[in-house]
Protein backbone atom coordinates (compact mmCIF):
# COMPACT_ATOMS: atom_id res chain seq x y z
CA UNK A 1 19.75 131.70 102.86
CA UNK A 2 22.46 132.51 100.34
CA UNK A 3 20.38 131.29 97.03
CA UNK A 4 17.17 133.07 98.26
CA UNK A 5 18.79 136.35 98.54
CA UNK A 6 20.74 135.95 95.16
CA UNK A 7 17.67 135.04 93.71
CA UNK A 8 15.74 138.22 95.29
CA UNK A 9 18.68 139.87 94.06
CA UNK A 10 18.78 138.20 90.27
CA UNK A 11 14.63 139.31 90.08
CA UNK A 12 15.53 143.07 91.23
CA UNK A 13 18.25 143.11 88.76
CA UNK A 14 16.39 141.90 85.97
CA UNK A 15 13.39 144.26 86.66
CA UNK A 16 15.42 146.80 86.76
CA UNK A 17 17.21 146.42 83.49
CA UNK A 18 14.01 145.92 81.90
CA UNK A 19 12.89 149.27 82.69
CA UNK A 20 16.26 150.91 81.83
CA UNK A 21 16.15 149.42 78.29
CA UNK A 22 12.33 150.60 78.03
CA UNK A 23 13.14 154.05 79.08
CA UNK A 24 16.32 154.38 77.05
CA UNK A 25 14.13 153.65 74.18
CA UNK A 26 11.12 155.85 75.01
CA UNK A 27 13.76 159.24 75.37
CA UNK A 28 14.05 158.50 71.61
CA UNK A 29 10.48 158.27 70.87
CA UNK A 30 10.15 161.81 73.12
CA UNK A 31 12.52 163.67 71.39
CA UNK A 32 11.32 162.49 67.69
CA UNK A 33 7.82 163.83 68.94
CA UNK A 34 9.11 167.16 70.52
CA UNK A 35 8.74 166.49 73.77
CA UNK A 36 11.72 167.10 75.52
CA UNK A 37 10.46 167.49 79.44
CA UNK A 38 9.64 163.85 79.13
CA UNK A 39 12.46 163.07 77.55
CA UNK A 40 14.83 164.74 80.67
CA UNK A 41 12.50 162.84 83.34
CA UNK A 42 13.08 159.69 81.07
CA UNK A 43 17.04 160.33 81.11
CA UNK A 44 16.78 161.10 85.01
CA UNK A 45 15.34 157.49 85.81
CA UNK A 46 17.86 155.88 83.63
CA UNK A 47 20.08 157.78 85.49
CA UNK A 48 18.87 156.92 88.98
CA UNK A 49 18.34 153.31 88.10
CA UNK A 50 21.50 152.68 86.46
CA UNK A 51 23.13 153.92 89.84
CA UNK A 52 20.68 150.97 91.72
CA UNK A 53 21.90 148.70 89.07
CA UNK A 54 25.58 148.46 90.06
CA UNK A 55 24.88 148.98 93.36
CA UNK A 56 23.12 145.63 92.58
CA UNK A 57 25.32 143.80 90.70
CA UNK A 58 28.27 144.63 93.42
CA UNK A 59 25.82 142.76 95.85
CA UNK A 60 25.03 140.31 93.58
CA UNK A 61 28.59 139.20 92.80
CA UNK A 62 29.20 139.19 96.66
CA UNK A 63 26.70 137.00 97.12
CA UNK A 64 27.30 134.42 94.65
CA UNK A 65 31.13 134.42 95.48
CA UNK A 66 29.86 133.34 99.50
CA UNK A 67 27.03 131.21 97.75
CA UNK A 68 30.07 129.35 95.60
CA UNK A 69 32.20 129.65 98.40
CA UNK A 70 30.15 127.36 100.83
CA UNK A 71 28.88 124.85 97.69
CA UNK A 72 32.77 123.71 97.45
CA UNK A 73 32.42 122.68 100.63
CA UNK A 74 29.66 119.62 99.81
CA UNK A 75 31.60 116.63 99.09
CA UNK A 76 30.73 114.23 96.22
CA UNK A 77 27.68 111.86 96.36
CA UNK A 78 28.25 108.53 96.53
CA UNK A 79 27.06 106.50 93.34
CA UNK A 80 23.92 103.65 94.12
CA UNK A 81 26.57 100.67 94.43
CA UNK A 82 28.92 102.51 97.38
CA UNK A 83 28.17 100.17 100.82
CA UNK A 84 26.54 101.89 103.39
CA UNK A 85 29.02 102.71 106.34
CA UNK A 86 31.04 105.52 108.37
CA UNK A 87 34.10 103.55 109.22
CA UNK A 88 37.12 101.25 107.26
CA UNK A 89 35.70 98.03 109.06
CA UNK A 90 32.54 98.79 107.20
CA UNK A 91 34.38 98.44 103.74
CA UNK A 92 33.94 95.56 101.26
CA UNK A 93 36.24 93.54 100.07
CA UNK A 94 36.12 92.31 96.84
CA UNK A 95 38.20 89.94 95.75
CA UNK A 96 41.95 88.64 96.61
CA UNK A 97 44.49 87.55 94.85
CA UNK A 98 48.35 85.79 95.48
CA UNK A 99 49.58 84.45 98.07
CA UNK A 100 50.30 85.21 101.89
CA UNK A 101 54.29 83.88 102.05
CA UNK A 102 55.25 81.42 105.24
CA UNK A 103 57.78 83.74 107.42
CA UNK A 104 60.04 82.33 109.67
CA UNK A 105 59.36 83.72 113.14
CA UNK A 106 62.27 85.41 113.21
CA UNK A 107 61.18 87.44 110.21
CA UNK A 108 61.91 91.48 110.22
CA UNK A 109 60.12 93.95 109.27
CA UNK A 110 61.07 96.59 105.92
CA UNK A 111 62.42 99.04 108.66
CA UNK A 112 65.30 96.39 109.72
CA UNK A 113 65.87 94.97 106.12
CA UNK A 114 66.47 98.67 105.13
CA UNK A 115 69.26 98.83 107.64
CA UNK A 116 70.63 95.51 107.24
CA UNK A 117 70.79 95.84 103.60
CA UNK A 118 71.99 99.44 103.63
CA UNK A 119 68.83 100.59 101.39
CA UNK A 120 67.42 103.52 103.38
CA UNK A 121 68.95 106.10 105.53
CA UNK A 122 66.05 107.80 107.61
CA UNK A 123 68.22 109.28 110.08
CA UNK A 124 70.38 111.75 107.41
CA UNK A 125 67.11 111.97 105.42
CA UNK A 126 65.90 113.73 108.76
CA UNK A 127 69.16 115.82 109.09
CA UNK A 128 68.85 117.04 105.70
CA UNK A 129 65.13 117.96 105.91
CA UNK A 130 63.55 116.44 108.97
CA UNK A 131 60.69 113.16 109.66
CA UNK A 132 59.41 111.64 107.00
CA UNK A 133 61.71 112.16 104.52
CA UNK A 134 63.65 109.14 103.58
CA UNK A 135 67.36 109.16 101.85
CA UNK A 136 67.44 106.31 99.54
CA UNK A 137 70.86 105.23 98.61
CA UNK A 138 72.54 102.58 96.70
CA UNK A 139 70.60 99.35 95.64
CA UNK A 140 67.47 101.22 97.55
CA UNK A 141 67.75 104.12 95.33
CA UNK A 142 68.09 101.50 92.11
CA UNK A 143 65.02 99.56 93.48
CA UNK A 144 62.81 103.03 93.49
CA UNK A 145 64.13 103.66 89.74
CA UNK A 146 63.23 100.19 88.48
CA UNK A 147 60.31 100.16 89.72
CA UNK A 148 58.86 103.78 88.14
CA UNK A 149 60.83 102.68 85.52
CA UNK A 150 58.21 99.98 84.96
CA UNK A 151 54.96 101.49 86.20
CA UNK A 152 55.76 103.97 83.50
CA UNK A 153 56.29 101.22 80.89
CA UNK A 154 53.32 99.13 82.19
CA UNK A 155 51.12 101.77 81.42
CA UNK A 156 52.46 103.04 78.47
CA UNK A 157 51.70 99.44 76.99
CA UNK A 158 48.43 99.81 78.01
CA UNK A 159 48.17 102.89 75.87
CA UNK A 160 48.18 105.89 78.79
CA UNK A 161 50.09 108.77 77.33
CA UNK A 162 53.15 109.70 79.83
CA UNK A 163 53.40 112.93 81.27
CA UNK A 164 56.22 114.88 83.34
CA UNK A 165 54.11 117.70 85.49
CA UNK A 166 54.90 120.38 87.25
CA UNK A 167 55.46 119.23 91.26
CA UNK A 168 53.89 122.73 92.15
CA UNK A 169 50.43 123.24 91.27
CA UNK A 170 48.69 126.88 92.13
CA UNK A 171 45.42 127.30 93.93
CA UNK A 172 43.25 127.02 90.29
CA UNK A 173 44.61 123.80 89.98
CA UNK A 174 44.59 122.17 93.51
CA UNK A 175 40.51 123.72 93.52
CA UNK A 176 39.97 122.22 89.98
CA UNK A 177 40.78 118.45 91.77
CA UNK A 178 38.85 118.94 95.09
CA UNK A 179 42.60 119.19 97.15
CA UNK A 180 40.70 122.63 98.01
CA UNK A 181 39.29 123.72 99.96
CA UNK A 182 39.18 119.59 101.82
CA UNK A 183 42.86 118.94 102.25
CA UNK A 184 44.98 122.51 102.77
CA UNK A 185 45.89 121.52 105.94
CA UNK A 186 47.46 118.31 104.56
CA UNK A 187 49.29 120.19 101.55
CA UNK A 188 52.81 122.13 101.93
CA UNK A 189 51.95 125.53 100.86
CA UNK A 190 54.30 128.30 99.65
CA UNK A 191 52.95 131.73 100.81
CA UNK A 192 55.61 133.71 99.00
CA UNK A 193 54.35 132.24 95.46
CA UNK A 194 50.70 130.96 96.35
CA UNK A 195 51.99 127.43 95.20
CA UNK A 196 50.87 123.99 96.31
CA UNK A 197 53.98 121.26 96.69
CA UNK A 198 51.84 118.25 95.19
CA UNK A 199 50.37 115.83 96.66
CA UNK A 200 49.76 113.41 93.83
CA UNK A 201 50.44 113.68 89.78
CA UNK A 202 46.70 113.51 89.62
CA UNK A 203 46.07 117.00 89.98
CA UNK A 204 48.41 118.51 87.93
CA UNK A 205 47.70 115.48 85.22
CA UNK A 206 43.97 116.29 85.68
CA UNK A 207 44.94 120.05 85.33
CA UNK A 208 46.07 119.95 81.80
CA UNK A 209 42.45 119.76 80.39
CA UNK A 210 41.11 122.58 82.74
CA UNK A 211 38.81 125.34 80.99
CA UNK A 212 39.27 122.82 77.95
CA UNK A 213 36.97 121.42 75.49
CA UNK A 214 37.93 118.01 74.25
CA UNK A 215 36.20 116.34 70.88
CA UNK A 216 34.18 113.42 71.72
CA UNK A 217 35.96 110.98 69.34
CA UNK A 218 38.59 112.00 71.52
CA UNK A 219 37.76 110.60 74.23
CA UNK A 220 38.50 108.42 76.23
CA UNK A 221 41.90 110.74 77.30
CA UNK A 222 44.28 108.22 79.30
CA UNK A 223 47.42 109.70 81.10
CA UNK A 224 50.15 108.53 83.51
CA UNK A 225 52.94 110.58 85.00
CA UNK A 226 55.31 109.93 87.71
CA UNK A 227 55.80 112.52 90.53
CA UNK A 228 57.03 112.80 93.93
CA UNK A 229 54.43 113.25 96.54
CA UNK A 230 54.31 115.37 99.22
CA UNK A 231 52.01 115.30 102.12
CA UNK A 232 52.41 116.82 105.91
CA UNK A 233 50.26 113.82 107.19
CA UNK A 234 49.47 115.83 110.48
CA UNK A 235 48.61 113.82 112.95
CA UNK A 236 49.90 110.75 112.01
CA UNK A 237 51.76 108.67 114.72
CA UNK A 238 52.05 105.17 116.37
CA UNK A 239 53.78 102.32 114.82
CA UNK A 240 51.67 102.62 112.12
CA UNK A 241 54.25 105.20 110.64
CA UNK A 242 57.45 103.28 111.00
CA UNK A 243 59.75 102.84 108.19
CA UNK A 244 57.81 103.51 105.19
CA UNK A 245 54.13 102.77 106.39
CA UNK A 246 53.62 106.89 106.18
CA UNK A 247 55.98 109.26 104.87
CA UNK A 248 55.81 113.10 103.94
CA UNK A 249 57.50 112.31 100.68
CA UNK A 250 57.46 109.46 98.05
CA UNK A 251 57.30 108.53 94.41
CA UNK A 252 54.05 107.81 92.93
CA UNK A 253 53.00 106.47 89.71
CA UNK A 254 49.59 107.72 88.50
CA UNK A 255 46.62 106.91 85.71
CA UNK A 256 44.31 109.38 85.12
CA UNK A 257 41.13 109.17 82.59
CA UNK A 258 38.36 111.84 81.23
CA UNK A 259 35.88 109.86 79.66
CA UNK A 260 32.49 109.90 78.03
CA UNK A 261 29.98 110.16 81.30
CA UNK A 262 28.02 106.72 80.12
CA UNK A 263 31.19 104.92 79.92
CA UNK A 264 32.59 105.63 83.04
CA UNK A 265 31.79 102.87 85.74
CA UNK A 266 33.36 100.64 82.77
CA UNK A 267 36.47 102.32 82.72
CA UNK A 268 36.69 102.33 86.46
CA UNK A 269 36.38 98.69 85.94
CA UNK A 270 39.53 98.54 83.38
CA UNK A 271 41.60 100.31 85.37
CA UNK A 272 41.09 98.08 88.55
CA UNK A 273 41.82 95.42 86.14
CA UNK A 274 44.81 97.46 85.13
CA UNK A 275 46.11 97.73 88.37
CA UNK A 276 45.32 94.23 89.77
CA UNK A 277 47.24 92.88 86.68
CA UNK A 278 50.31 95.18 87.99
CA UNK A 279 50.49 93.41 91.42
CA UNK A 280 49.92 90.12 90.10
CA UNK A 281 52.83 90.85 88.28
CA UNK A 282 54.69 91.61 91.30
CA UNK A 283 53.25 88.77 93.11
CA UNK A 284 52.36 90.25 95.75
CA UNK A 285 49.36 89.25 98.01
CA UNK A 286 46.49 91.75 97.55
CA UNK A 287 43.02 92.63 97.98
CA UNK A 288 40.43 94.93 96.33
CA UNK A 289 38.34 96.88 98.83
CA UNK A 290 35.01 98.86 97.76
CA UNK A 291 35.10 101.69 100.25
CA UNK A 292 32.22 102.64 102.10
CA UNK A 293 30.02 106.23 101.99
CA UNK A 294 31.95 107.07 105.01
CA UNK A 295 35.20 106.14 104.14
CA UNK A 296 35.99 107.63 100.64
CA UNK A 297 37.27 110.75 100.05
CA UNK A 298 35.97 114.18 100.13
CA UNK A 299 35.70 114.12 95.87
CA UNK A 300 34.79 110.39 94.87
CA UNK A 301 31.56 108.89 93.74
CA UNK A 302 32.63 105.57 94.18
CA UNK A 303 36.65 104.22 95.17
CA UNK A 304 38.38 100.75 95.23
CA UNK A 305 41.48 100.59 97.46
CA UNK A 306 44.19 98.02 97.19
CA UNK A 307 45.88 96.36 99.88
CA UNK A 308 48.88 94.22 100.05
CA UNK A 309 49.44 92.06 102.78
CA UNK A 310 52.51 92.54 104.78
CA UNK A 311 54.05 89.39 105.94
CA UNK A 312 56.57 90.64 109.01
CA UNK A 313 53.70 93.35 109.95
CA UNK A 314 51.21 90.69 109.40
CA UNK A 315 48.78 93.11 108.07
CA UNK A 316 47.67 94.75 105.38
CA UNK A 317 48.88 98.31 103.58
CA UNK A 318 46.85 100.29 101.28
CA UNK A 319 49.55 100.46 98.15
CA UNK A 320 46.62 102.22 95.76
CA UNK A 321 43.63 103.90 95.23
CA UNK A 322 41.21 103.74 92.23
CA UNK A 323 38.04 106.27 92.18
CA UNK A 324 35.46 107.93 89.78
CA UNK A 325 34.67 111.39 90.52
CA UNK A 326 32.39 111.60 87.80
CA UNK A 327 31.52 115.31 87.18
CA UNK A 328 32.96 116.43 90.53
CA UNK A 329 36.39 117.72 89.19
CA UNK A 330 35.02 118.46 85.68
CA UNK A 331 32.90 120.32 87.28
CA UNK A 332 35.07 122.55 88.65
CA UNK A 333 37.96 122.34 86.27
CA UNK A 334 34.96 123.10 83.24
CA UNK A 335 36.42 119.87 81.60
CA UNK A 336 34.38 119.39 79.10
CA UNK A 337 33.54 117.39 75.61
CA UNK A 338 31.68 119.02 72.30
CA UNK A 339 29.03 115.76 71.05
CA UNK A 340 28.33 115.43 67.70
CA UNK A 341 25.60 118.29 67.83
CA UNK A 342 28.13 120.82 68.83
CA UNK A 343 26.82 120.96 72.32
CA UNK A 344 29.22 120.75 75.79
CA UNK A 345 29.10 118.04 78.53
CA UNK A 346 31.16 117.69 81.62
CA UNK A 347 33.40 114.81 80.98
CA UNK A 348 33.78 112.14 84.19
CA UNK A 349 37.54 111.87 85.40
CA UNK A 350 38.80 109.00 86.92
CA UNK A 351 42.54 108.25 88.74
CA UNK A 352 44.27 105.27 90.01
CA UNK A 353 47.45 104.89 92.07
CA UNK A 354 49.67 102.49 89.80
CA UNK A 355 51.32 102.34 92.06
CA UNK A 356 52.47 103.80 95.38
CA UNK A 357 56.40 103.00 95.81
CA UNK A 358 57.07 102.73 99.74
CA UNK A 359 54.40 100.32 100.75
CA UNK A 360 55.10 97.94 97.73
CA UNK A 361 58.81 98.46 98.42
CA UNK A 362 58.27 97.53 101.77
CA UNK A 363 56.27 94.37 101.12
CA UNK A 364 58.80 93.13 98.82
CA UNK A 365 61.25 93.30 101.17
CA UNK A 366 59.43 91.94 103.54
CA UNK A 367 57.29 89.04 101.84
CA UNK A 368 60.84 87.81 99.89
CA UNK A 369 63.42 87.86 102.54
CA UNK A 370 65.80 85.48 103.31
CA UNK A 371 68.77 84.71 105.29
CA UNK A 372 71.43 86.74 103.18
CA UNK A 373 68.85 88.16 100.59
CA UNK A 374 65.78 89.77 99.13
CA UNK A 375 64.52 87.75 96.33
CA UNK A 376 62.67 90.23 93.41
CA UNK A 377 59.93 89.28 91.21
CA UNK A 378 60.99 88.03 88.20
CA UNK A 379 59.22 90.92 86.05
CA UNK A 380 61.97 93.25 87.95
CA UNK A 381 64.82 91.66 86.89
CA UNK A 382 65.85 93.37 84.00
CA UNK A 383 65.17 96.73 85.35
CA UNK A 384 66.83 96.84 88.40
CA UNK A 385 69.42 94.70 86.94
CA UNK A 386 69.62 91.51 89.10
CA UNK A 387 67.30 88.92 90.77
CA UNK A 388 68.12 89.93 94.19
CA UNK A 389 69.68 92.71 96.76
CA UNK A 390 72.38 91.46 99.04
């Protein structure tokens, strides 16, 4: 085992410096008392054992960096209140909220509103890069602006300072989150810099406080930023992925918190309030899920989804996603808070999706069609300048 041998290593280390420093002291004592033979066999085993000693310490620094390097592999533990379960039937749902709108059955889906309102084009969005990345254009374009335009705004209100990040993070950073070593297959990766294309604000947002020490009167720290998102989604395919069900880019609109550790499961709670308020807003059909042990991701302790139903898919779409990692990233980003008695704590970070554009864009389209129109929520109107897109 790893730890055994470091530990074998650590005690040979430690003996051995021991009897440096006690020999190193005794040539002194030889050569105050005349006796310089000792004092030549005393400066020979110093010399001898400080030659062991790095040899050591090379080993020793080996070992912990394959000791660290398989520890970053163990995902999070689950807190007490996560449902037991391995798959997303097993999840819980929590509450739900709005209501599920009465389609016509001759109702289409976001993917033919798009065209027949001239909102999307996925087909030059694929000459210009390929898949997955959507050209928004026109009213579509002004619908994606409104609404970060209000996310932003929504959150400021609620007193989250707004960020701009960087949309590259480097490895420190994407480590510091938990996107490494979990999810480098699912990242865009730029060999020739060693950058990261991000795949949400949260880890550069997160990133900000790394190797930081925060004041505890500080705290709680509340951030939002808007970012594009980019993610290969490998695999990914079916009808599942039409339109904008799953795309390698999109905008986001993120909250991030580092908090005091014993307030933490009560700012979770605020920020699913936060959220739920935002679709209510909307009003959009939703519900909360608690995600099972098996379900939740590689760095949460415990993580609500939201879903919003989709009335021409007739299903639901996960639009957000609202964990506490608890010490996990602090952990490894050495976020940390000074208490009162001068001594440092990991904080707990939390992060919330508020929100995720292309599913909500395509559930508005979808859940307020009509004829010869898309109807908006009335909280839009203002910022995308009219009730409706014709």
């Amino acid at each position: 085992m790893l730890d055994d041998k470091r530990k074998s290593l650590q005690i040979e280390l430690e003996e051995l410096q021991a009897f440096v420093n006690t020999q190193s002291k005794s040539i002194g004592q030889f050569l105050a008392k005349g006796l310089r033979e000792e004092a030549e066999k005393a400066k020979k085993a110093v010399t001898e054992q400080k030659s062991r000693i790095a040899e050591l310490s090379e080993n020793m620094a080996d070992t912990e960096k394959q000791l660290q390097g398989e520890l970053v592999k163990l995902p999070n533990l689950p807190a007490e209140k996560v449902p037991p379960g391995k798959t997303p039937e097993e999840n819980v749902v929590v509450r739900q909220g709005g209501s599920k709108p009465d389609l016509s059955d001759d109702a289409l889906p976001h993917w033919d509103l798009i065209k027949k309102f001239g909102l999307i084009d996925f087909e030059t969005g694929a000459k210009i890069t390929g898949s997955g990345f959507p050209l928004y254009k026109g009213k579509g374009a002004r619908l994606q602006r409104a609404l970060v335009q209000y996310f932003l705004d929504y959150n400021i209100e609620a007193g989250y300072t707004e960020y701009l990040p960087p949309f590259m993070v480097n490895e420190a950073s994407a480590y510091g989150t938990g996107q490494l070593p979990d999810k480098e297959g699912q990242m865009y990766f730029m060999p020739a810099d060693n950058f990261y294309l991000i795949p949400t604000a949260e880890v550069p947002v997160t990133n900000i406080f790394r190797d930081e020490i925060i004041r505890e009167e500080d705290l709680p720290v509340k951030m939002t930023a808007y970012s594009p998102c980019f993610r290969r989604e490998a695999g990914s395919f079916g009808k599942d992925v039409r339109g904008l069900n799953r795309v390698h880019q999109f905008e986001k609109v993120e909250v991030v918190q580092l908090c005091h550790p014993e307030k933490s499961y009560e700012v979770l709670e605020e920020m699913v309030a936060h959220v739920e308020k935002l679709l209510v807003t909307l009003e959009l059909p939703y519900r909360i899920v608690m995600l099972c042990g098996g379900d939740m991701s590689f760095t949460s302790a415990l993580t609500y989804d939201f879903e919003v139903y989709s009335a021409a898919q007739k299903r639901w779409l996960e639009v957000s996603s609202v964990s506490n990692f608890e010490t996990y990233q602090a952990n490894r980003a050495r976020i940390r808070f000074k208490d009162q008695k001068g001594k440092n704590h990991l904080v707990h970070t939390l992060n919330g999706s508020s929100l995720a554009l292309p599913r909500i864009v395509a559930c508005l389209l979808e859940n307020n069609q009509r004829e010869d129109f898309i109807l908006l929520p009335h909280v839009l109107h203002t910022y995308f300048g009219s009730e409706r897109i014709d």
